[in-house]
PDB file of N, CA and C in Angstrom:
ATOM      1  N   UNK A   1      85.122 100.621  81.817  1.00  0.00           N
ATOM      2  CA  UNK A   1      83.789 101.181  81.876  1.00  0.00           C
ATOM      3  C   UNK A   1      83.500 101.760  83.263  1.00  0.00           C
ATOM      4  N   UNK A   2      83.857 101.340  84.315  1.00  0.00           N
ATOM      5  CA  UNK A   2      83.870 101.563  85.866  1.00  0.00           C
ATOM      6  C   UNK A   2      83.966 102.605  85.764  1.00  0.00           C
ATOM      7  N   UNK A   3      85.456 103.028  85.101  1.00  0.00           N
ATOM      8  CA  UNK A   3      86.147 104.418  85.611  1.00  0.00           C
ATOM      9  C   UNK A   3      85.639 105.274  85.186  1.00  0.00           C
ATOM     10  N   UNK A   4      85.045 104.830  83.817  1.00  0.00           N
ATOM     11  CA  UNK A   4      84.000 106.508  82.857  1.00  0.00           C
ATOM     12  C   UNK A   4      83.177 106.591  83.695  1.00  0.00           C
ATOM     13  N   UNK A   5      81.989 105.591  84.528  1.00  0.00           N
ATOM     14  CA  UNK A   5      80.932 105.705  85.392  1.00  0.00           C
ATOM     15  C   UNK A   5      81.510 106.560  86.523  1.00  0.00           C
ATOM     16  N   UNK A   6      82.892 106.016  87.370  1.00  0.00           N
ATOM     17  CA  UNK A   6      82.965 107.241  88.262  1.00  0.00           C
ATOM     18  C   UNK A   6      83.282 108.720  87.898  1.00  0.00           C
ATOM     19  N   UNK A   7      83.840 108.773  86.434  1.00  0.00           N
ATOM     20  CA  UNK A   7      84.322 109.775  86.610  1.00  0.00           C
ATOM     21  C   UNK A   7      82.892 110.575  86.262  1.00  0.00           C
ATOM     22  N   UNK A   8      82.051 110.186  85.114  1.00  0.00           N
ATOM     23  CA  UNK A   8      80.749 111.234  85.189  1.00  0.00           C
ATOM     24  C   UNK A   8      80.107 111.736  86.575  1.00  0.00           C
ATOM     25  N   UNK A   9      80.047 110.163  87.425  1.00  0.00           N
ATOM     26  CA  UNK A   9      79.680 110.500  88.752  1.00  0.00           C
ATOM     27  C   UNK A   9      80.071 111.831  89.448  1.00  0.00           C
ATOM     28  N   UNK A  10      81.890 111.534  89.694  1.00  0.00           N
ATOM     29  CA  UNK A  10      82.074 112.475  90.633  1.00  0.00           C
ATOM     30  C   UNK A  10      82.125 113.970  89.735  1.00  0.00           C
ATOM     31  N   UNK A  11      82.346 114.034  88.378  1.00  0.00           N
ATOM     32  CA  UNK A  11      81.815 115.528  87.884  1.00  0.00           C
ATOM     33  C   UNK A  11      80.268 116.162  88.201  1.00  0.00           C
ATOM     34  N   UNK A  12      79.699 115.152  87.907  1.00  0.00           N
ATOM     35  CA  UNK A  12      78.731 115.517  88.772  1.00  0.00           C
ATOM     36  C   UNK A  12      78.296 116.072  89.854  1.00  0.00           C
ATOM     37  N   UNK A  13      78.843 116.009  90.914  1.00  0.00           N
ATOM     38  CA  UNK A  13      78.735 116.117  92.376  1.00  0.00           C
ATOM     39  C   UNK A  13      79.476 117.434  92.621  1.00  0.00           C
ATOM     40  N   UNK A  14      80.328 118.363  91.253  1.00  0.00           N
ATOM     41  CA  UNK A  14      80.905 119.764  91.675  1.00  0.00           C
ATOM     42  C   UNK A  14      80.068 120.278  91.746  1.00  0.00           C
ATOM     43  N   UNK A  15      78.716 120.134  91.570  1.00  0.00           N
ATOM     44  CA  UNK A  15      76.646 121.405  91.411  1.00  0.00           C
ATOM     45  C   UNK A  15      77.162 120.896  93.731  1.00  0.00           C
ATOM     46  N   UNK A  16      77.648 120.741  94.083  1.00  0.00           N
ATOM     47  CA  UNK A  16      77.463 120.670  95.476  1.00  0.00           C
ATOM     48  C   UNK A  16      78.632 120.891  96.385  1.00  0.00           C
ATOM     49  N   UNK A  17      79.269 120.869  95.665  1.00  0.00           N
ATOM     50  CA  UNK A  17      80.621 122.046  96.195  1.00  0.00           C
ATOM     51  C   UNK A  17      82.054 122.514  95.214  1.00  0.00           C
ATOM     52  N   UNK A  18      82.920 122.807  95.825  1.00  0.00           N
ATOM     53  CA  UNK A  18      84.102 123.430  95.438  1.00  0.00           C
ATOM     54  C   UNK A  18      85.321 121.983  94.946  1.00  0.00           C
ATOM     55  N   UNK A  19      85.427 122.474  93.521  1.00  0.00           N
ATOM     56  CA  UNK A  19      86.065 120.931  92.560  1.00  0.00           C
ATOM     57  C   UNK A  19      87.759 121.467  92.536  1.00  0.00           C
ATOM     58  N   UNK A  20      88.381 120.398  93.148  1.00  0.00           N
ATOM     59  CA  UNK A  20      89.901 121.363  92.203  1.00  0.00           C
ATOM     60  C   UNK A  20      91.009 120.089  92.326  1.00  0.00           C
ATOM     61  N   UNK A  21      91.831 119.937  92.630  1.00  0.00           N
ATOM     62  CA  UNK A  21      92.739 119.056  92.447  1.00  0.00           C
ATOM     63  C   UNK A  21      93.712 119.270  93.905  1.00  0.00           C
ATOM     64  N   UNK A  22      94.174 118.277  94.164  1.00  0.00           N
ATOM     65  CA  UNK A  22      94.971 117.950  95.775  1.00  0.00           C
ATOM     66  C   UNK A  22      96.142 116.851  95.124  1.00  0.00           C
ATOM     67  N   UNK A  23      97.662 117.213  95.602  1.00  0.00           N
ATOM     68  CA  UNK A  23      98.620 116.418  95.553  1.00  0.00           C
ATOM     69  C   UNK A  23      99.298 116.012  96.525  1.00  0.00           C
ATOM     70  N   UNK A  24      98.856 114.445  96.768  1.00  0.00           N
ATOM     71  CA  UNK A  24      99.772 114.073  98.225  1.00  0.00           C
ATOM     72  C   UNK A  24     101.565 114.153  98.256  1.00  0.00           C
ATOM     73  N   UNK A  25     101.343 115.109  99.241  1.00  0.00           N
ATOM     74  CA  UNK A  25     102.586 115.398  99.481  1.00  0.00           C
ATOM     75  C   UNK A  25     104.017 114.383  99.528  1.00  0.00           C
ATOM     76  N   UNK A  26     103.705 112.991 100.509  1.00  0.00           N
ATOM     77  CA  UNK A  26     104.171 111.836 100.821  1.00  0.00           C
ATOM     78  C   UNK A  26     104.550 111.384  99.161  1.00  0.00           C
ATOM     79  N   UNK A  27     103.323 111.095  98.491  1.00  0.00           N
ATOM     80  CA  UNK A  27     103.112 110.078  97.521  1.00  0.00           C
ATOM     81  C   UNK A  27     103.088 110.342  96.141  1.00  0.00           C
ATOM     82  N   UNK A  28     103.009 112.066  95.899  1.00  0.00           N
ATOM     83  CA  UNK A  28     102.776 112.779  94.570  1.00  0.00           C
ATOM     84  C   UNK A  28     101.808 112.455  93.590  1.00  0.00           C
ATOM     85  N   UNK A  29     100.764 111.333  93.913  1.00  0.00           N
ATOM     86  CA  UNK A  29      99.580 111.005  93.039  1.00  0.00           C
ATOM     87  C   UNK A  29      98.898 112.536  93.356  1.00  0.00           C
ATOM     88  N   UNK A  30      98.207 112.828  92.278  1.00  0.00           N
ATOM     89  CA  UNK A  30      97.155 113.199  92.081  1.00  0.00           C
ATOM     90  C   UNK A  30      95.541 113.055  92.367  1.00  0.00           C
ATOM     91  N   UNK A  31      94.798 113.718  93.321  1.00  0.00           N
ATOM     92  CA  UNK A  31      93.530 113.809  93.532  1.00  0.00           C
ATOM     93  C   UNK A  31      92.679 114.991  92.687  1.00  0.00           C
ATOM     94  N   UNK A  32      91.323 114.096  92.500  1.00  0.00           N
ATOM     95  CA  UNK A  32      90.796 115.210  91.858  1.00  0.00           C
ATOM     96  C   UNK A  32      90.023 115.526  93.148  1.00  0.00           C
ATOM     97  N   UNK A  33      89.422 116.588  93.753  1.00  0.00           N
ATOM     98  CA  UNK A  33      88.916 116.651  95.353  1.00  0.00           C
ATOM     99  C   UNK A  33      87.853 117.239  95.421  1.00  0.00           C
ATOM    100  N   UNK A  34      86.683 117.682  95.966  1.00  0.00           N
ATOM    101  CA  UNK A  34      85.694 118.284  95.742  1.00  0.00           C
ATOM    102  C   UNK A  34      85.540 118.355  97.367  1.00  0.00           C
ATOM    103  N   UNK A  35      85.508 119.982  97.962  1.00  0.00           N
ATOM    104  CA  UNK A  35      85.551 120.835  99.096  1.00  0.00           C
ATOM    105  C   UNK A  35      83.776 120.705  99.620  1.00  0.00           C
ATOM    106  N   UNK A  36      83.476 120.111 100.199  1.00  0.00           N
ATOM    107  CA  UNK A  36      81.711 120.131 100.965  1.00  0.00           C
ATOM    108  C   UNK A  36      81.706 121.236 101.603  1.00  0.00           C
ATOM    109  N   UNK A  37      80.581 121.917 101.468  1.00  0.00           N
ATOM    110  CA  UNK A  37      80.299 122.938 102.531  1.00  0.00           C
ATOM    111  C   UNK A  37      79.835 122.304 103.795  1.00  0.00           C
ATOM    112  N   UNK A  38      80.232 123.088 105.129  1.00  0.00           N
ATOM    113  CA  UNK A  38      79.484 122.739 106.445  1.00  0.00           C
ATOM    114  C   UNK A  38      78.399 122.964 105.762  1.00  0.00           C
ATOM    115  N   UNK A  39      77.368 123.411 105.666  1.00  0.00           N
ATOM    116  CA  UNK A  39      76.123 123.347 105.174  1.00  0.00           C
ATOM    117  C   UNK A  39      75.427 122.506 104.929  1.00  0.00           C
ATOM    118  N   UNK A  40      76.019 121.227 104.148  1.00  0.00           N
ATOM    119  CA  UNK A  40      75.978 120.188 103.542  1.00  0.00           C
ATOM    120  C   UNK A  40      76.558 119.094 104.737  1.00  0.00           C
ATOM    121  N   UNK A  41      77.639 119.044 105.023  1.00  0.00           N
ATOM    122  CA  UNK A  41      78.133 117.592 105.884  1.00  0.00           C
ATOM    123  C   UNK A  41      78.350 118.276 107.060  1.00  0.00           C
ATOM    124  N   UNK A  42      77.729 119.370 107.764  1.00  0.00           N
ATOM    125  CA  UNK A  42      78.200 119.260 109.352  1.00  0.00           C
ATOM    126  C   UNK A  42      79.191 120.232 109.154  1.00  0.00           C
ATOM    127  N   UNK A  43      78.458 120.815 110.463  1.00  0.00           N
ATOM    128  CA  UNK A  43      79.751 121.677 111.228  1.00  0.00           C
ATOM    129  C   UNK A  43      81.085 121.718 110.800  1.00  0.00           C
ATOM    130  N   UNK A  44      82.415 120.868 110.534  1.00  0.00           N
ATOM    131  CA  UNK A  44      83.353 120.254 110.428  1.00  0.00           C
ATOM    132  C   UNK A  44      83.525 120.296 109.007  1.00  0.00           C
ATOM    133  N   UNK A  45      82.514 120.476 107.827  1.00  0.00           N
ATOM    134  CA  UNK A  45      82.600 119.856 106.173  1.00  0.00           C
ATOM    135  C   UNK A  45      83.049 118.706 106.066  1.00  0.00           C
ATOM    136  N   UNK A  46      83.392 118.192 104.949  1.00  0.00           N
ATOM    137  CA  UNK A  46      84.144 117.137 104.200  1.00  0.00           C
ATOM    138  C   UNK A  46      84.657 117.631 102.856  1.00  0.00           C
ATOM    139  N   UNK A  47      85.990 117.041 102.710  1.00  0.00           N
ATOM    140  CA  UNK A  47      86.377 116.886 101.562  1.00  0.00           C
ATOM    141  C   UNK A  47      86.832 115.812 101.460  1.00  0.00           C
ATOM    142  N   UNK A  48      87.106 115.147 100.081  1.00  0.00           N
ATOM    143  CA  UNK A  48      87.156 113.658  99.603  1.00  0.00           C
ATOM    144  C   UNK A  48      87.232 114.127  98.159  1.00  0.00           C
ATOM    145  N   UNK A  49      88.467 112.665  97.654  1.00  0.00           N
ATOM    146  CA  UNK A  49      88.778 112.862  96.218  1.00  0.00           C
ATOM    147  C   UNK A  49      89.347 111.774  95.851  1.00  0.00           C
ATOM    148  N   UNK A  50      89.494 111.396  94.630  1.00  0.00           N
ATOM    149  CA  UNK A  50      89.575 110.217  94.031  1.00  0.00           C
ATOM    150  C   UNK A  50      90.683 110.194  92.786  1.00  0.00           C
ATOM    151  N   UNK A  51      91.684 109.480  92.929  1.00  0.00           N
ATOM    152  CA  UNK A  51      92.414 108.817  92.067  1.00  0.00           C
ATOM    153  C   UNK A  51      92.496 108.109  90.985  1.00  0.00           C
ATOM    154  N   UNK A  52      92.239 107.673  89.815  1.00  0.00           N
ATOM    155  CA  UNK A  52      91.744 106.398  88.980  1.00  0.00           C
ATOM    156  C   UNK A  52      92.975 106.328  87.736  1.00  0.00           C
ATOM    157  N   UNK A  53      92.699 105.106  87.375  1.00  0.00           N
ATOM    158  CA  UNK A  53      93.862 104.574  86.973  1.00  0.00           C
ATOM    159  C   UNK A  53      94.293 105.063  85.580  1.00  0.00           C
ATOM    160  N   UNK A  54      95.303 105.279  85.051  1.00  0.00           N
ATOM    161  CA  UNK A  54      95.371 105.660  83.736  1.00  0.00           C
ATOM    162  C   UNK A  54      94.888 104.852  82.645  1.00  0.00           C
ATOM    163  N   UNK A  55      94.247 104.971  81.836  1.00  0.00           N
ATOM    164  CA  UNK A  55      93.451 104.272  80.494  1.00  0.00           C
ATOM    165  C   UNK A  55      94.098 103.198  79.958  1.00  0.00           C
ATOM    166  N   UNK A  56      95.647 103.339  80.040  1.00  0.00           N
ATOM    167  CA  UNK A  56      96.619 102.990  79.558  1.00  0.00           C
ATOM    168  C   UNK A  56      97.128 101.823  80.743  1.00  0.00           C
ATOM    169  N   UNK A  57      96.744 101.782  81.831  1.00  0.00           N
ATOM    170  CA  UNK A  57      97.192 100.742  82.301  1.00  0.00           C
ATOM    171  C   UNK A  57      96.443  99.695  82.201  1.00  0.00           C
ATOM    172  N   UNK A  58      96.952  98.411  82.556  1.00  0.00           N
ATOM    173  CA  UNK A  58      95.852  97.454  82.719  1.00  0.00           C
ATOM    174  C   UNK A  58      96.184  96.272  83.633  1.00  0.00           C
ATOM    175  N   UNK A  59      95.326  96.029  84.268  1.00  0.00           N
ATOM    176  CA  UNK A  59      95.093  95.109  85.612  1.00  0.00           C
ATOM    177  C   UNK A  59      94.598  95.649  86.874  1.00  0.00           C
ATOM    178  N   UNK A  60      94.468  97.074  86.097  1.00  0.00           N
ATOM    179  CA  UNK A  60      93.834  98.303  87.869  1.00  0.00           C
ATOM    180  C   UNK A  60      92.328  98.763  87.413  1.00  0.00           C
ATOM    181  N   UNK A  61      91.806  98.887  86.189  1.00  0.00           N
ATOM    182  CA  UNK A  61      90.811  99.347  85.674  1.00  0.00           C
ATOM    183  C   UNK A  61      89.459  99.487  86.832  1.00  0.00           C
ATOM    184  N   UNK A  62      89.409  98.191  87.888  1.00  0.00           N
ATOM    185  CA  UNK A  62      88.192  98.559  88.779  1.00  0.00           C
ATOM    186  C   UNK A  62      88.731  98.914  89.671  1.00  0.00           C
ATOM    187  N   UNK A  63      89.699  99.734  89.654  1.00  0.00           N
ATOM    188  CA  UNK A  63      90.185 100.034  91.480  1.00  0.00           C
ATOM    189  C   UNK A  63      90.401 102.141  91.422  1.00  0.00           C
ATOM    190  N   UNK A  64      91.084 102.356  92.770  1.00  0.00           N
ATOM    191  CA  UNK A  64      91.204 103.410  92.531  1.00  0.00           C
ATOM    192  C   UNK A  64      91.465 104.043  93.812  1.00  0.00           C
ATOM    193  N   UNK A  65      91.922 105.294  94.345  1.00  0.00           N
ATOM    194  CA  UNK A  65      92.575 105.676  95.356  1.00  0.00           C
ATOM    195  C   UNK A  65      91.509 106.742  95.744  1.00  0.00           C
ATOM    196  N   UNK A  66      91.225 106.646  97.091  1.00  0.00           N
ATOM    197  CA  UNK A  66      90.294 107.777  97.463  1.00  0.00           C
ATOM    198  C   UNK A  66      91.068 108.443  99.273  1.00  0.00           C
ATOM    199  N   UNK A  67      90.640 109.477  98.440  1.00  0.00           N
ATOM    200  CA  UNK A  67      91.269 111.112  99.760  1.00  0.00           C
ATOM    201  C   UNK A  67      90.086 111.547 100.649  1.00  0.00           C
ATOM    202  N   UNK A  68      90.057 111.075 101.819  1.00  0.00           N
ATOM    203  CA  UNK A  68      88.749 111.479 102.850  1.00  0.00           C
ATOM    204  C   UNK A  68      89.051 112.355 103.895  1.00  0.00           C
ATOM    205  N   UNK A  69      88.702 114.072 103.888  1.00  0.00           N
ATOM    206  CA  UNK A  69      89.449 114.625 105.027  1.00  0.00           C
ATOM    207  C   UNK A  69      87.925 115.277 105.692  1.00  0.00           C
ATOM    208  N   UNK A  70      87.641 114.743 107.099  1.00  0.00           N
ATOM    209  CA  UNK A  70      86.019 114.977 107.607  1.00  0.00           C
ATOM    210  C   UNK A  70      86.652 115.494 109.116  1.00  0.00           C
ATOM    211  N   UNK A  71      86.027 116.763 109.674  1.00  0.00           N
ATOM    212  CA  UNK A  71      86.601 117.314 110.947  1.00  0.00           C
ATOM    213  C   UNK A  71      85.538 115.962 112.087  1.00  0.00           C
ATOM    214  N   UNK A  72      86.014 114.884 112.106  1.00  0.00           N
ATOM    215  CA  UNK A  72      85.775 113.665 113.511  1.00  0.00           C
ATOM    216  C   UNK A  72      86.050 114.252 114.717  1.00  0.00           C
ATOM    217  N   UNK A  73      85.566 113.925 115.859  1.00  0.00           N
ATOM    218  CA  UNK A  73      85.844 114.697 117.127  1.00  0.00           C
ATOM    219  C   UNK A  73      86.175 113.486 118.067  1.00  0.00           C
ATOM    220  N   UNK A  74      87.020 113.526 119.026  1.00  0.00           N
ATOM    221  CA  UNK A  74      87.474 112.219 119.123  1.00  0.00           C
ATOM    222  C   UNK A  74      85.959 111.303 120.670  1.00  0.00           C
ATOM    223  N   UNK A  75      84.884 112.584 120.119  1.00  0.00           N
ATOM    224  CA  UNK A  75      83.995 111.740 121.568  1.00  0.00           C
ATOM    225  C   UNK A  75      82.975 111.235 120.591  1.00  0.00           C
ATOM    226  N   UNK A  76      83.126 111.391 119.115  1.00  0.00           N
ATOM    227  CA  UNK A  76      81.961 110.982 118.526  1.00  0.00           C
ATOM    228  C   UNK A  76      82.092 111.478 117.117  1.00  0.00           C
ATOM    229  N   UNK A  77      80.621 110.576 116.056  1.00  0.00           N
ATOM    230  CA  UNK A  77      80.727 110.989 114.947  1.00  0.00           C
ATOM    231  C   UNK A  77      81.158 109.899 114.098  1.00  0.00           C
ATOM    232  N   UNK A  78      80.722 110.372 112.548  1.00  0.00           N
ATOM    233  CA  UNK A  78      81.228 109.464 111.544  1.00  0.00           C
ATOM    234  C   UNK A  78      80.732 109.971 110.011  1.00  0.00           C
ATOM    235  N   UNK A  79      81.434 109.776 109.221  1.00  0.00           N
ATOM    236  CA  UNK A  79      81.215 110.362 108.274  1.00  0.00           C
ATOM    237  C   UNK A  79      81.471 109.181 107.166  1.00  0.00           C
ATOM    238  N   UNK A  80      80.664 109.516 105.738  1.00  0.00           N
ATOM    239  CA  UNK A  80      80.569 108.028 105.021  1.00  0.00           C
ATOM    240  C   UNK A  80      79.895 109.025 103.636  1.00  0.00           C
ATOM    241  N   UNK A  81      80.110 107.932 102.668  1.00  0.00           N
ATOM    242  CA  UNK A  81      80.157 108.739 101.340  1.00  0.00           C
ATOM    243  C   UNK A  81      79.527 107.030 100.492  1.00  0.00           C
ATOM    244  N   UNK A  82      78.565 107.334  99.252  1.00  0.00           N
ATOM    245  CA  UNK A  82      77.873 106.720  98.927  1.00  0.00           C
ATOM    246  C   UNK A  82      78.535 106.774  97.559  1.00  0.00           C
ATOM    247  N   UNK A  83      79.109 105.493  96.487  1.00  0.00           N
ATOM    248  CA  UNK A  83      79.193 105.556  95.726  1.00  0.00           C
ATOM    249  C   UNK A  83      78.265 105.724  94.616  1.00  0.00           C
ATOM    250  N   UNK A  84      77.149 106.023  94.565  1.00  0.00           N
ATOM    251  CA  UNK A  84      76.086 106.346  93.394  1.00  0.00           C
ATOM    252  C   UNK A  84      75.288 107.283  93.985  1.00  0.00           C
ATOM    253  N   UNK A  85      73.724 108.088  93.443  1.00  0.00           N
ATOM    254  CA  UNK A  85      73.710 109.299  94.158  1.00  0.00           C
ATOM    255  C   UNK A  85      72.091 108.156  95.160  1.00  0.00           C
ATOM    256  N   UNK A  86      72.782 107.030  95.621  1.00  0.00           N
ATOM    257  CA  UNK A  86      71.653 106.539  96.738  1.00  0.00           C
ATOM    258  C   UNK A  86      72.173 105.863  97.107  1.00  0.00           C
ATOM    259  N   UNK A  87      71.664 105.054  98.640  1.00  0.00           N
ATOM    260  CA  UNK A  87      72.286 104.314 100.011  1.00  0.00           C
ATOM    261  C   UNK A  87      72.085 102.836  99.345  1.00  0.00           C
ATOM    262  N   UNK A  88      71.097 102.779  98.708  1.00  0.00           N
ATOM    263  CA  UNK A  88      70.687 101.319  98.502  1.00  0.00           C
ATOM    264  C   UNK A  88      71.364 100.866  97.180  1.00  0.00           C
ATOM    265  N   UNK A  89      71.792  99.391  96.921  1.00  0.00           N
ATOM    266  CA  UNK A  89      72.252  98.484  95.845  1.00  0.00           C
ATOM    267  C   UNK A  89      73.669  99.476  95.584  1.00  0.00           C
ATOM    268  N   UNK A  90      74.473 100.406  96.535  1.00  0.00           N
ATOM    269  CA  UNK A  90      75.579 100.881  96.418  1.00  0.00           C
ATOM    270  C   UNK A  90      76.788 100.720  97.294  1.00  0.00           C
ATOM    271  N   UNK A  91      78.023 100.868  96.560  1.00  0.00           N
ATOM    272  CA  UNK A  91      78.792 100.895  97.493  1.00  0.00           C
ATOM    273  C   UNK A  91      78.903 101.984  98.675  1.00  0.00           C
ATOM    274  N   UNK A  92      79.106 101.592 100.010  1.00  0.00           N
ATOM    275  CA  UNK A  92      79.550 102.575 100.788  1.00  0.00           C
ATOM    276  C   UNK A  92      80.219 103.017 101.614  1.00  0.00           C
ATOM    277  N   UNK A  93      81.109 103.948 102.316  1.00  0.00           N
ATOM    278  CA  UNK A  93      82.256 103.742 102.811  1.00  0.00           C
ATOM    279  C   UNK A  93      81.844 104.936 103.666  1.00  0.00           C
ATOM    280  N   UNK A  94      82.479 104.178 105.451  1.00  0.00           N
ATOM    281  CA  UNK A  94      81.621 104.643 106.520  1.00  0.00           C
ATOM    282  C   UNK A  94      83.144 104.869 107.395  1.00  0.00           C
ATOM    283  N   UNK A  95      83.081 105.584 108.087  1.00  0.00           N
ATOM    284  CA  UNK A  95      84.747 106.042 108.785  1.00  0.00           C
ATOM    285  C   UNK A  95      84.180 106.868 109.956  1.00  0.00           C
ATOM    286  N   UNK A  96      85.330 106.422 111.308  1.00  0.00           N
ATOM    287  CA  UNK A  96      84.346 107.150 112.583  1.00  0.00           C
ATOM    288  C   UNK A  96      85.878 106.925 113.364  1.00  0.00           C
ATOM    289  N   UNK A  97      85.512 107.838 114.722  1.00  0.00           N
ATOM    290  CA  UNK A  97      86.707 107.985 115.329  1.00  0.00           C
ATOM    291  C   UNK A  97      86.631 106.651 116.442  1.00  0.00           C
ATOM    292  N   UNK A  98      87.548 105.703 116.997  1.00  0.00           N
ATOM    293  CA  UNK A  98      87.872 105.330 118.094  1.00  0.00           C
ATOM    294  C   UNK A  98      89.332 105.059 118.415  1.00  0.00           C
ATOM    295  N   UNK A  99      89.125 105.795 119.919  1.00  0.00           N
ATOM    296  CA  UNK A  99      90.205 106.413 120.560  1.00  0.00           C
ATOM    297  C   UNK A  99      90.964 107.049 119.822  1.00  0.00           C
ATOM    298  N   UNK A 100      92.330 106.989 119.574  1.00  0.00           N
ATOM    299  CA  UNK A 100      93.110 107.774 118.864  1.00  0.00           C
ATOM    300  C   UNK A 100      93.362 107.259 117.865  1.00  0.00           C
ATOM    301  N   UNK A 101      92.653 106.716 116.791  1.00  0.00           N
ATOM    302  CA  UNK A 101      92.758 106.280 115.413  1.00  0.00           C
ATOM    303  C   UNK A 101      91.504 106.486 115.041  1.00  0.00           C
ATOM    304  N   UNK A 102      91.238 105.703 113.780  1.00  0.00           N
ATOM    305  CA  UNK A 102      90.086 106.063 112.601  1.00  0.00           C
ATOM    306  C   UNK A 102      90.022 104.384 112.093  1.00  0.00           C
ATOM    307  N   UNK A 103      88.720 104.238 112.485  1.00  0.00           N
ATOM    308  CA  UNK A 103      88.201 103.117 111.322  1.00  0.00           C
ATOM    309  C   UNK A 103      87.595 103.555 110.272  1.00  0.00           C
ATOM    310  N   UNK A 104      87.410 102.116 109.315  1.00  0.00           N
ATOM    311  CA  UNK A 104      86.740 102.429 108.497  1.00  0.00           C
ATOM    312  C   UNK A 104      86.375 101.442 107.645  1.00  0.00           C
ATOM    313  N   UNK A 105      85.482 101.366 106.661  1.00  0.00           N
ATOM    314  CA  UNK A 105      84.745  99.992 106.640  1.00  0.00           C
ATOM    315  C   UNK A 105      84.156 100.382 105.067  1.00  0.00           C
ATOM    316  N   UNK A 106      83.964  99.739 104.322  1.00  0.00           N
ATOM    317  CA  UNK A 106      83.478  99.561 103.040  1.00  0.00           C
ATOM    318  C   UNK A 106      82.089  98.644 103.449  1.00  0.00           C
ATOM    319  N   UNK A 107      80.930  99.117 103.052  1.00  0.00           N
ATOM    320  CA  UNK A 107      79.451  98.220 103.302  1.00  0.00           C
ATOM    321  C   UNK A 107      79.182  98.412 101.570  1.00  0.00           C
ATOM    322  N   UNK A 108      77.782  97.678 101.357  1.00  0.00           N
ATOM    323  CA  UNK A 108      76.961  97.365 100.849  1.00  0.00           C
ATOM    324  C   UNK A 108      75.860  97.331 101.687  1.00  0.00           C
ATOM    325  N   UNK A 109      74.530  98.602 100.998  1.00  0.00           N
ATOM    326  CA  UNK A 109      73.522  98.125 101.402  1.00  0.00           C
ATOM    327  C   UNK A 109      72.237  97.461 100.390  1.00  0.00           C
ATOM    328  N   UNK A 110      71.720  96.890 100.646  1.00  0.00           N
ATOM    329  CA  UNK A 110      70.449  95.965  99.808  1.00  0.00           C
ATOM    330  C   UNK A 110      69.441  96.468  99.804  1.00  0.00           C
TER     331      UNK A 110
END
């Protein structure tokens, strides 16, 4: 049931940018990806895309692989993506530059 919820979700969210598909090179999974305009996330854009499990498998049904590519600058910044279309009672996933790597953090806010 998860996965039908994300997937209406993220069809949803192509009314706000450019939808198409991304294959990691390394790994050959499949992303479905949706291109942000600077307009929308900053100078820099975002794109981000999501993986989910085949119907047919089972023991992965709530999980799923997500693709986050946000232009970070290494003196500042952070970029974060809301699993439902609000901040509150959702998951959320927050990513920012320090020094020469990338954190990143899964919240819940209440």
């Amino acid at each position: 049931m998860l996965s039908l919820l994300w997937l209406v979700a993220l069809l949803g969210a192509t009314v706000y940018g450019q939808a198409g598909t991304y294959t990691d090179a390394k790994t050959g999974i499949k992303f479905w990806e949706i291109d942000v305009s600077a307009a929308q996330a900053g100078a820099n854009g975002l794109k981000m895309g999501f993986a989910l499990p085949a119907t047919t498998q089972s023991g992965y049904q709530d999980e799923y692989i997500g693709h986050i590519v946000s232009g970070l600058s290494a003196t500042g910044g952070w970029a974060g993506l809301s699993h439902t279309s609000g901040m509150t009672r959702s998951l959320l996933l927050a990513f920012w530059p320090n020094s020469a790597s990338v954190l990143g953090s899964f919240r819940y806010a209440t």
